[in-house]
PDB file of N, CA and C in Angstrom:
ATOM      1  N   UNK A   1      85.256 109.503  50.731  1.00  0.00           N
ATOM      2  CA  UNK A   1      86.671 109.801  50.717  1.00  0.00           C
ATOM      3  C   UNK A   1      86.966 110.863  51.772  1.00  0.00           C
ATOM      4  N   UNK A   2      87.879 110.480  52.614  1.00  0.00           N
ATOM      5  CA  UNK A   2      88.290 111.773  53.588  1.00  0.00           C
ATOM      6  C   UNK A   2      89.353 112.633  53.177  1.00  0.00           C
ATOM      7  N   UNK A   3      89.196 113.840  53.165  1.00  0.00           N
ATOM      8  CA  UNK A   3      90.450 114.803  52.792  1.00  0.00           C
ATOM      9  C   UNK A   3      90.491 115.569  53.611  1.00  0.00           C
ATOM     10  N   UNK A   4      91.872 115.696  53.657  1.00  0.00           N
ATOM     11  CA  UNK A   4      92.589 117.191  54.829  1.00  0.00           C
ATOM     12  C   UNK A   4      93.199 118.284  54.065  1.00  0.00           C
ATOM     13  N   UNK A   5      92.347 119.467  53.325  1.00  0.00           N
ATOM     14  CA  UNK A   5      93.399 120.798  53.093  1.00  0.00           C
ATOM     15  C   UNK A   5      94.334 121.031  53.898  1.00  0.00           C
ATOM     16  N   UNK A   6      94.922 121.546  53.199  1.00  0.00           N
ATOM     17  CA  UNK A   6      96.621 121.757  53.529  1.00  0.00           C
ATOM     18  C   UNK A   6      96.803 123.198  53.967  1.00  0.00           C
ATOM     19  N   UNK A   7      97.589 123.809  55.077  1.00  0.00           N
ATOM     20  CA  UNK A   7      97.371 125.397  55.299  1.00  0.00           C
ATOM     21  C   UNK A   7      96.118 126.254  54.996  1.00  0.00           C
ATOM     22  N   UNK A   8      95.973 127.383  54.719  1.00  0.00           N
ATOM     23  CA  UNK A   8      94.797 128.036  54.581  1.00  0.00           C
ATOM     24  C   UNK A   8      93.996 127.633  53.366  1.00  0.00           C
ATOM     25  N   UNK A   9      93.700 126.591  53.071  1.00  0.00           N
ATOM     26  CA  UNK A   9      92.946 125.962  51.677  1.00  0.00           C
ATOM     27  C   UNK A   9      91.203 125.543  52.559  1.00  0.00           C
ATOM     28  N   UNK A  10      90.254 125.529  51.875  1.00  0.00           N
ATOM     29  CA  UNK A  10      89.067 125.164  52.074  1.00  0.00           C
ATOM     30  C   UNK A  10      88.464 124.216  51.553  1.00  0.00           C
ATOM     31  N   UNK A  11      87.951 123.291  51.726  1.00  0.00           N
ATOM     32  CA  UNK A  11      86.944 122.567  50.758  1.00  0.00           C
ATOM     33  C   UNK A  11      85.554 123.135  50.972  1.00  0.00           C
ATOM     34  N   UNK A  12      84.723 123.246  49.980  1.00  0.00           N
ATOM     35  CA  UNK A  12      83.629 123.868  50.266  1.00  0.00           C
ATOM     36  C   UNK A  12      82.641 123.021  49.272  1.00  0.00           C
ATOM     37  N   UNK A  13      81.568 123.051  49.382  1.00  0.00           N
ATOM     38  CA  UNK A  13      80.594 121.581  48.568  1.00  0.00           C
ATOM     39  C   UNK A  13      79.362 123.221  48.522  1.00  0.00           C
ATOM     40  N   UNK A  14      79.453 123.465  47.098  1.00  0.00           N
ATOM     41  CA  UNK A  14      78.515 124.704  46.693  1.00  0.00           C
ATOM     42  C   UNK A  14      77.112 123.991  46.572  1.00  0.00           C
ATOM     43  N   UNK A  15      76.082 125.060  47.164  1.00  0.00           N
ATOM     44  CA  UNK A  15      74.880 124.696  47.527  1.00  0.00           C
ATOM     45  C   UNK A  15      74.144 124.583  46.028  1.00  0.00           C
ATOM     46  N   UNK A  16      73.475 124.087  45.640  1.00  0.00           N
ATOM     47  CA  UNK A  16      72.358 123.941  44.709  1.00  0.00           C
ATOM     48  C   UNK A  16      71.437 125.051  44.582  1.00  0.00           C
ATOM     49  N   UNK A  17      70.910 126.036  43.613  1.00  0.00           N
ATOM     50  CA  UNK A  17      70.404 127.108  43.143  1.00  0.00           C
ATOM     51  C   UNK A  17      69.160 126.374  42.969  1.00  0.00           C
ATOM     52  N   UNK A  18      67.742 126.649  43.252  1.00  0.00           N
ATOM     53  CA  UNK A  18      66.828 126.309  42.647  1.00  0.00           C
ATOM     54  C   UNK A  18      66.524 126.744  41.115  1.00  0.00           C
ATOM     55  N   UNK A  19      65.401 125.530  40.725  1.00  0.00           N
ATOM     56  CA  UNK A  19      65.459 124.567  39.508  1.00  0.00           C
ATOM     57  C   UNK A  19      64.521 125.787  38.641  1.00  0.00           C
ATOM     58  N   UNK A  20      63.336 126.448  39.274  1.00  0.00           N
ATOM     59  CA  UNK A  20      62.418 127.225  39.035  1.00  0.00           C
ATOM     60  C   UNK A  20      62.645 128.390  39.615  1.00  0.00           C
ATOM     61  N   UNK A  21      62.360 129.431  38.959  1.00  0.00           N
ATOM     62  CA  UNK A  21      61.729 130.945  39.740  1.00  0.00           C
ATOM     63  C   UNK A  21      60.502 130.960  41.057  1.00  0.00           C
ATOM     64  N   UNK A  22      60.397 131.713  41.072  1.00  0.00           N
ATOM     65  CA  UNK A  22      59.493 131.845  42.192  1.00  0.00           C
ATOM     66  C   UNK A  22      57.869 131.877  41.681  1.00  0.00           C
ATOM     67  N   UNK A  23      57.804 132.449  40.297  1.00  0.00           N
ATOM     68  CA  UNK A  23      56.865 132.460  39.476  1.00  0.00           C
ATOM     69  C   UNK A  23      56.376 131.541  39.041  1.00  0.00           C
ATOM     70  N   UNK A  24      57.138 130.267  39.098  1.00  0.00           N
ATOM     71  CA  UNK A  24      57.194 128.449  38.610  1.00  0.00           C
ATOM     72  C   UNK A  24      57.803 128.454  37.083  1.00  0.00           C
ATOM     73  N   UNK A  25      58.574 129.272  36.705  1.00  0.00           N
ATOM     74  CA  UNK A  25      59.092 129.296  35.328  1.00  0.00           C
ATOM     75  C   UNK A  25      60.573 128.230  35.718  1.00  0.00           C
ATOM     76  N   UNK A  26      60.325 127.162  34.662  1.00  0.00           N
ATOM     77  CA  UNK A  26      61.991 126.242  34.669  1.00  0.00           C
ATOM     78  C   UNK A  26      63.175 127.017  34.737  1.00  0.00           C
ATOM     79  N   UNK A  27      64.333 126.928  34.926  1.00  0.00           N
ATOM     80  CA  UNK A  27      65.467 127.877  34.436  1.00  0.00           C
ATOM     81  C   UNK A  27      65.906 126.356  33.980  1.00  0.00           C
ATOM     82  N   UNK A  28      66.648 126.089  32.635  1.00  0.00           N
ATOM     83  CA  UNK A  28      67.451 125.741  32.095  1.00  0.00           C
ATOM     84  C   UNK A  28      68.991 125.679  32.447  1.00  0.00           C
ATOM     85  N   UNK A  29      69.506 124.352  32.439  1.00  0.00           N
ATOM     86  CA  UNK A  29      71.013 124.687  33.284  1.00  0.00           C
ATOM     87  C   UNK A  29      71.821 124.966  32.254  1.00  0.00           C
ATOM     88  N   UNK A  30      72.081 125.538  30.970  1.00  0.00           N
ATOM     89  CA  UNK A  30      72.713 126.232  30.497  1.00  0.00           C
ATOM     90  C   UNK A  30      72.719 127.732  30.664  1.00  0.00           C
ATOM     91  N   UNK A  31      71.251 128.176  31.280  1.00  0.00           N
ATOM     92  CA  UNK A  31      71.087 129.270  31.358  1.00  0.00           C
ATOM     93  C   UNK A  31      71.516 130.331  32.894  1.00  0.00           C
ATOM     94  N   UNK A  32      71.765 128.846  33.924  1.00  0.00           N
ATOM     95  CA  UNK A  32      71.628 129.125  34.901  1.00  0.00           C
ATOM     96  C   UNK A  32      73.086 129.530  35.590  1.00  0.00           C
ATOM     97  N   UNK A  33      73.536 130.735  36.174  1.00  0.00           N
ATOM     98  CA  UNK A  33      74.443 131.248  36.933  1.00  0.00           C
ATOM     99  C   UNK A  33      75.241 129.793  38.050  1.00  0.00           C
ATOM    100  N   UNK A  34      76.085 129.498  38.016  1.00  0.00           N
ATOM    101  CA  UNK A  34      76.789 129.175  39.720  1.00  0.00           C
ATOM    102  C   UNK A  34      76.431 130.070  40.832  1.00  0.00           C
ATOM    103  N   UNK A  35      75.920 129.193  41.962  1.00  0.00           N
ATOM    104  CA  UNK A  35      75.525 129.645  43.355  1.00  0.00           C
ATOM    105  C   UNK A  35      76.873 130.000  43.704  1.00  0.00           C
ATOM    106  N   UNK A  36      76.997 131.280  43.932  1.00  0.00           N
ATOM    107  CA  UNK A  36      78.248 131.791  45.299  1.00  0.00           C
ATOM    108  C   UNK A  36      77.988 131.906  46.614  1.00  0.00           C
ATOM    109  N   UNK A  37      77.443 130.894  47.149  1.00  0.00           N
ATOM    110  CA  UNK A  37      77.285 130.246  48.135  1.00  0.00           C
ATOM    111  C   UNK A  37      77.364 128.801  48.512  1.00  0.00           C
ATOM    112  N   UNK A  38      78.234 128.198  49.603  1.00  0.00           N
ATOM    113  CA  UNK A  38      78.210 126.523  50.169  1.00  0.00           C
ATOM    114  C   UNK A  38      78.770 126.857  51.463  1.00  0.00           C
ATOM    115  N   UNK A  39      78.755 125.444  52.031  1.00  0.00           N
ATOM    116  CA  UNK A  39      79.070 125.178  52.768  1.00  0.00           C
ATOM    117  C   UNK A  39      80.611 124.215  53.335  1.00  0.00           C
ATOM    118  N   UNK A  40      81.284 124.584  54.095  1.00  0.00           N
ATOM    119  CA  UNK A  40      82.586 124.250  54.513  1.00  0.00           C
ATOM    120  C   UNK A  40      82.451 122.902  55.018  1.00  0.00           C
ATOM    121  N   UNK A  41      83.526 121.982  54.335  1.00  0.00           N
ATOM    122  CA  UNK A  41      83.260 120.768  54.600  1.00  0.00           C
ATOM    123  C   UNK A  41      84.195 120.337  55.009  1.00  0.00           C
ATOM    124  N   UNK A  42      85.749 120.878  54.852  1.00  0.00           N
ATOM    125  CA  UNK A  42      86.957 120.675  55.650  1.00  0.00           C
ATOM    126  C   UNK A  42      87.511 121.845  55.252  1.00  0.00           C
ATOM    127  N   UNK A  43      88.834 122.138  56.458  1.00  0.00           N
ATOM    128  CA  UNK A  43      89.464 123.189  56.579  1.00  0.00           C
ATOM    129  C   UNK A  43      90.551 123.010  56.657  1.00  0.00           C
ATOM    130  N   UNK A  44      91.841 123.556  56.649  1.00  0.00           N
ATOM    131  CA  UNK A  44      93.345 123.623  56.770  1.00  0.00           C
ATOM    132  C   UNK A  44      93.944 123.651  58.178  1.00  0.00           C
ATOM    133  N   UNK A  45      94.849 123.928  58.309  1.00  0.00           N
ATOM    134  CA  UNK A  45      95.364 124.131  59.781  1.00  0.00           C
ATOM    135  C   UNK A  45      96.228 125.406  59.797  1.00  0.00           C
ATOM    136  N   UNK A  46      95.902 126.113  59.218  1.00  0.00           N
ATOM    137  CA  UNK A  46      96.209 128.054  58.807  1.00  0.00           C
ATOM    138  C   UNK A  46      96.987 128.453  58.125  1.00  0.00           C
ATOM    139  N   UNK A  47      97.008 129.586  58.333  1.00  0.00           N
ATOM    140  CA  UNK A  47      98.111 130.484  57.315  1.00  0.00           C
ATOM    141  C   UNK A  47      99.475 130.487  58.356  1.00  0.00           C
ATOM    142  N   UNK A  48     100.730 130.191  57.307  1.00  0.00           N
ATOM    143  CA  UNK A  48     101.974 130.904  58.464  1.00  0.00           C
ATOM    144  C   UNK A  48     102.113 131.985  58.253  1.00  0.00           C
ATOM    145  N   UNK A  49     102.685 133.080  59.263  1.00  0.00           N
ATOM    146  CA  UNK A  49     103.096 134.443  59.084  1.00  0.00           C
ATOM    147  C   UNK A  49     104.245 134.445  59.055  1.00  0.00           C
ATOM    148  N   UNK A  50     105.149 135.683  58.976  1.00  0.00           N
ATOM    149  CA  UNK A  50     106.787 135.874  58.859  1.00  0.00           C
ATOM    150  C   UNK A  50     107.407 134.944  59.783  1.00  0.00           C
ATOM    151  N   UNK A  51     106.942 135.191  61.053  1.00  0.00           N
ATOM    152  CA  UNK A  51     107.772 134.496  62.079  1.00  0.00           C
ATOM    153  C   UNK A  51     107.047 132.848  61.827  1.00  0.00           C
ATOM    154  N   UNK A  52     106.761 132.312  61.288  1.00  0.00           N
ATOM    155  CA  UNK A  52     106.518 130.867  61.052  1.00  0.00           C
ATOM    156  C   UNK A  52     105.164 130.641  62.237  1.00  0.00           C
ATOM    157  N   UNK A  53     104.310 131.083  62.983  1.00  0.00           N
ATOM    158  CA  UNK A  53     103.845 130.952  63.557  1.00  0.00           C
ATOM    159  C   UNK A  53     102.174 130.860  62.680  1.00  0.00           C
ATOM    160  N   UNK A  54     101.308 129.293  63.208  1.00  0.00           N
ATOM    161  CA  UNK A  54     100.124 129.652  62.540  1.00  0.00           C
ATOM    162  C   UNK A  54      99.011 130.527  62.890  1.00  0.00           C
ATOM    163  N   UNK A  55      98.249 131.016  61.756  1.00  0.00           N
ATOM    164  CA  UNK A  55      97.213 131.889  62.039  1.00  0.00           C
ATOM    165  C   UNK A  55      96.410 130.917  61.914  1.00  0.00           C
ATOM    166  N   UNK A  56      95.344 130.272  62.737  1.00  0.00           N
ATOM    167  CA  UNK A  56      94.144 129.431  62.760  1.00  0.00           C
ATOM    168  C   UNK A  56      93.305 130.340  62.192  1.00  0.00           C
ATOM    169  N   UNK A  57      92.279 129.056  61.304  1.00  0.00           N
ATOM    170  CA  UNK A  57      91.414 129.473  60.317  1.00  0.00           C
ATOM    171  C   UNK A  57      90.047 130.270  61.131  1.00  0.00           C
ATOM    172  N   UNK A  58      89.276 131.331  60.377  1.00  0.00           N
ATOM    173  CA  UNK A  58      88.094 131.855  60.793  1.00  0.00           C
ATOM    174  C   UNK A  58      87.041 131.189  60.790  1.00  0.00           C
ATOM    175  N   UNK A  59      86.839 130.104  59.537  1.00  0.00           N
ATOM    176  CA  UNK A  59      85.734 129.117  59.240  1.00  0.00           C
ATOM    177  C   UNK A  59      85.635 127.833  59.490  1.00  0.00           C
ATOM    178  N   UNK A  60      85.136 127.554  59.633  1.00  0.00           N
ATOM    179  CA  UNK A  60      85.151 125.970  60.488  1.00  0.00           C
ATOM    180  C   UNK A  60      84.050 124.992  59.905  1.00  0.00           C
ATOM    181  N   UNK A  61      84.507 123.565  59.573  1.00  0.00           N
ATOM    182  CA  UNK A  61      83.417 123.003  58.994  1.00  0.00           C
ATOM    183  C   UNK A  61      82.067 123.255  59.573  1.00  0.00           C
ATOM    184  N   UNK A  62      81.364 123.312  58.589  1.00  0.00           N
ATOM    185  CA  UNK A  62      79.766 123.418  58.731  1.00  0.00           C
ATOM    186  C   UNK A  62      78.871 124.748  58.764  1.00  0.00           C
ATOM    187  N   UNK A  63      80.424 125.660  58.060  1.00  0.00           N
ATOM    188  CA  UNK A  63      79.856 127.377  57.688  1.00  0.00           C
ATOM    189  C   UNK A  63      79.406 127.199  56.475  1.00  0.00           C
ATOM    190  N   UNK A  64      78.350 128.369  56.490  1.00  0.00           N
ATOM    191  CA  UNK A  64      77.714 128.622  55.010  1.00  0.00           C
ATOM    192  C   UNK A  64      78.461 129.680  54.857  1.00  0.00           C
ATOM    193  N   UNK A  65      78.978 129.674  53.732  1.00  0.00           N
ATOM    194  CA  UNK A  65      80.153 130.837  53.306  1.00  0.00           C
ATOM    195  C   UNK A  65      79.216 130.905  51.788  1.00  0.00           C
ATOM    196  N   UNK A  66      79.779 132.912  51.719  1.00  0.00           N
ATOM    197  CA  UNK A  66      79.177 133.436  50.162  1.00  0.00           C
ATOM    198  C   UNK A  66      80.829 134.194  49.662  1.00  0.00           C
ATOM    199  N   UNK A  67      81.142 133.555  48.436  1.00  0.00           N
ATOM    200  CA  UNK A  67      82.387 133.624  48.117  1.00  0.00           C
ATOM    201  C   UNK A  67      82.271 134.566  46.074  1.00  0.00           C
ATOM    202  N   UNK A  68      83.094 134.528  45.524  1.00  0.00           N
ATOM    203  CA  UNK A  68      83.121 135.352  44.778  1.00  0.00           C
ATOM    204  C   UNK A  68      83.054 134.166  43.263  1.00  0.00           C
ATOM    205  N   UNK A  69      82.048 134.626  42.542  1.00  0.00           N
ATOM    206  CA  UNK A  69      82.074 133.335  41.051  1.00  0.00           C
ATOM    207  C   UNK A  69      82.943 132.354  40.282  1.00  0.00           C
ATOM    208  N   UNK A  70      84.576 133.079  40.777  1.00  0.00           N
ATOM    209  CA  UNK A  70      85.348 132.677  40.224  1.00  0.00           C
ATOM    210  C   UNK A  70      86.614 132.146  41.263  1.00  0.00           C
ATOM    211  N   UNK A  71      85.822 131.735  42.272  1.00  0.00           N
ATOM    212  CA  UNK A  71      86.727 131.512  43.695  1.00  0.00           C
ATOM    213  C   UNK A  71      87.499 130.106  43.464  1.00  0.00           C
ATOM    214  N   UNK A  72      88.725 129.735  43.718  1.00  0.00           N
ATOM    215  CA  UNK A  72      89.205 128.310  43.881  1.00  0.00           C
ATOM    216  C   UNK A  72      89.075 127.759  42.689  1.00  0.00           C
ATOM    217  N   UNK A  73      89.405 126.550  43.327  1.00  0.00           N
ATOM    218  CA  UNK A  73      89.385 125.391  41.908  1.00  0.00           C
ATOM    219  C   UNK A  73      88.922 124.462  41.657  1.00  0.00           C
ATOM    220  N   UNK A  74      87.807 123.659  40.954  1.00  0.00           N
ATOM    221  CA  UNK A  74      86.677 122.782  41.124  1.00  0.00           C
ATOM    222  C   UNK A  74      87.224 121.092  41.064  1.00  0.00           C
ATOM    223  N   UNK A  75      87.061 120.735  41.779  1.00  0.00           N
ATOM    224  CA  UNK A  75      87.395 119.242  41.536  1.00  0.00           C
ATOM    225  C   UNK A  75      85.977 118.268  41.738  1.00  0.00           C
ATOM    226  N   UNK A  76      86.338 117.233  41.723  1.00  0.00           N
ATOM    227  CA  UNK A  76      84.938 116.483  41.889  1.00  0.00           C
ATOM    228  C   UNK A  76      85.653 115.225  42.432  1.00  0.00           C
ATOM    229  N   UNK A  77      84.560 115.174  43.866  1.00  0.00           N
ATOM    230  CA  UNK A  77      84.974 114.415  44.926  1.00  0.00           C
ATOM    231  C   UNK A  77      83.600 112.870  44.937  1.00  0.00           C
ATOM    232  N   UNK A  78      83.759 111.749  44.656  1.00  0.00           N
ATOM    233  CA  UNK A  78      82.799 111.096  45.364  1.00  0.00           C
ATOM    234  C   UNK A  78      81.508 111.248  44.188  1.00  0.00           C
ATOM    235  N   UNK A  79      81.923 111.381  43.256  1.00  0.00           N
ATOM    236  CA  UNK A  79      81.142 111.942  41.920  1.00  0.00           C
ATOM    237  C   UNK A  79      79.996 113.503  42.429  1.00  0.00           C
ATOM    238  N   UNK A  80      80.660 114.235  43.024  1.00  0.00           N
ATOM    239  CA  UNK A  80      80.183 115.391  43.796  1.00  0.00           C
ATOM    240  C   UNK A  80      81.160 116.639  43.503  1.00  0.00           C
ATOM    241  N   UNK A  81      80.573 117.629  42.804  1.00  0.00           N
ATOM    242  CA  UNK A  81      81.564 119.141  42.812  1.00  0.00           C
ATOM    243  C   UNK A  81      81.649 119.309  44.165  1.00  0.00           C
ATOM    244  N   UNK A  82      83.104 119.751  44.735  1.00  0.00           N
ATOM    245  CA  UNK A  82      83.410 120.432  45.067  1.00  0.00           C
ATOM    246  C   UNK A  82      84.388 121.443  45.012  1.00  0.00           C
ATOM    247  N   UNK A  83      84.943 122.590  45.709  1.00  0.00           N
ATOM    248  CA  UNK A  83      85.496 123.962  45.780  1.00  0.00           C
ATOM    249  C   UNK A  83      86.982 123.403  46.514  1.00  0.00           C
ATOM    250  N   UNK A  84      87.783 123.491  45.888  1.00  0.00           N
ATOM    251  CA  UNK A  84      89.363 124.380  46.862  1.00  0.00           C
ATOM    252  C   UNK A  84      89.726 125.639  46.409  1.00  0.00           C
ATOM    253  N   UNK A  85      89.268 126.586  48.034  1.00  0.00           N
ATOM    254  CA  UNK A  85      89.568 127.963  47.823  1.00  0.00           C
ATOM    255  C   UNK A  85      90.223 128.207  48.656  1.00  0.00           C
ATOM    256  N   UNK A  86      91.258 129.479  48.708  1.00  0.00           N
ATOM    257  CA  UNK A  86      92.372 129.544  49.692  1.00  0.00           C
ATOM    258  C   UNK A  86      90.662 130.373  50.613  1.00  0.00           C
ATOM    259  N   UNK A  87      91.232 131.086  52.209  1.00  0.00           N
ATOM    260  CA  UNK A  87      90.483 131.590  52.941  1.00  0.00           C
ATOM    261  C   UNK A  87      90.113 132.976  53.005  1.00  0.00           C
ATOM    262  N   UNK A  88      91.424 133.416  51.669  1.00  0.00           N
ATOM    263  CA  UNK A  88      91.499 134.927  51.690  1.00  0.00           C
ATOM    264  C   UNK A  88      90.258 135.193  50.593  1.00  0.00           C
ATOM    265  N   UNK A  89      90.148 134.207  49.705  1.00  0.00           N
ATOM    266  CA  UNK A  89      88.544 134.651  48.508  1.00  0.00           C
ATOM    267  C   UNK A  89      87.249 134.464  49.365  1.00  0.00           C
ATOM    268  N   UNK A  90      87.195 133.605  50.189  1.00  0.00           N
ATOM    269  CA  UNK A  90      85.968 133.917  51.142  1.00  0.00           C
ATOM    270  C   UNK A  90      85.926 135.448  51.634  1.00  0.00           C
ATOM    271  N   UNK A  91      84.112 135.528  50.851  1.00  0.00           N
ATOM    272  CA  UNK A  91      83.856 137.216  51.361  1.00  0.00           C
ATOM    273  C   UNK A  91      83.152 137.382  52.541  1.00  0.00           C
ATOM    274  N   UNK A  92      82.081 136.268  52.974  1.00  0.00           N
ATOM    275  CA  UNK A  92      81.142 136.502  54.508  1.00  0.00           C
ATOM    276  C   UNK A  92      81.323 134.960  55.026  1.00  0.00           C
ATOM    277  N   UNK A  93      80.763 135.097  56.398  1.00  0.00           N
ATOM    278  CA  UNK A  93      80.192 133.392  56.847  1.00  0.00           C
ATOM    279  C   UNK A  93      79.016 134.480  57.241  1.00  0.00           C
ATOM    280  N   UNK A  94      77.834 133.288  56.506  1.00  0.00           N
ATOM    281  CA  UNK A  94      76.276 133.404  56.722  1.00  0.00           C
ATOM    282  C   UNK A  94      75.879 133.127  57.416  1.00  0.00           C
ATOM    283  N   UNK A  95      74.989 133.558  58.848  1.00  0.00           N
ATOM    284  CA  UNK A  95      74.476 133.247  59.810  1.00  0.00           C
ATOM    285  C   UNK A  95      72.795 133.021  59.685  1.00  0.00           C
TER     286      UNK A  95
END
């Protein structure tokens, strides 16, 4: 399915947390936290300011962005979670 966010909106497809510790202990997915980290999979075409003029986005498909636990709003695309978060809850792009 192709989608285009709308103004400063993100789609973001959150990365997968490993299954085990480092120790080889299982983690249980009831037990297990959401990764605040993915990657940008489409982007908007910016924010307007007062004078109607756009601000082009900072992130660009194919950033690894680390965002905050409770960022956006989860939908499920393609039987796949993904993220719509505006650009202002993005906290880094990961290099």
């Amino acid at each position: 399915m192709k989608i285009q966010p709308l103004n400063d909106i993100v789609l973001v497809l959150r990365e997968e947390k490993p299954k085990r510790t480092k120790g080889g202990l299982i983690i249980p997915d009831s037990n297990k936290e959401k990764p605040q980290m993915g990657k940008v999979v489409a982007v908007g075409t910016g924010k307007l300011n007062k004078n109607g003029n756009r601000i082009p986005p900072l992130v660009k498909v194919g950033d690894r962005i680390l965002f905050s636990s409770y960022a956006g709003t989860e939908i499920k695309l393609d039987n796949v979670d993904h993220i719509f978060m505006k650009e202002d809850e993005i906290l880094a792009i990961l290099s």
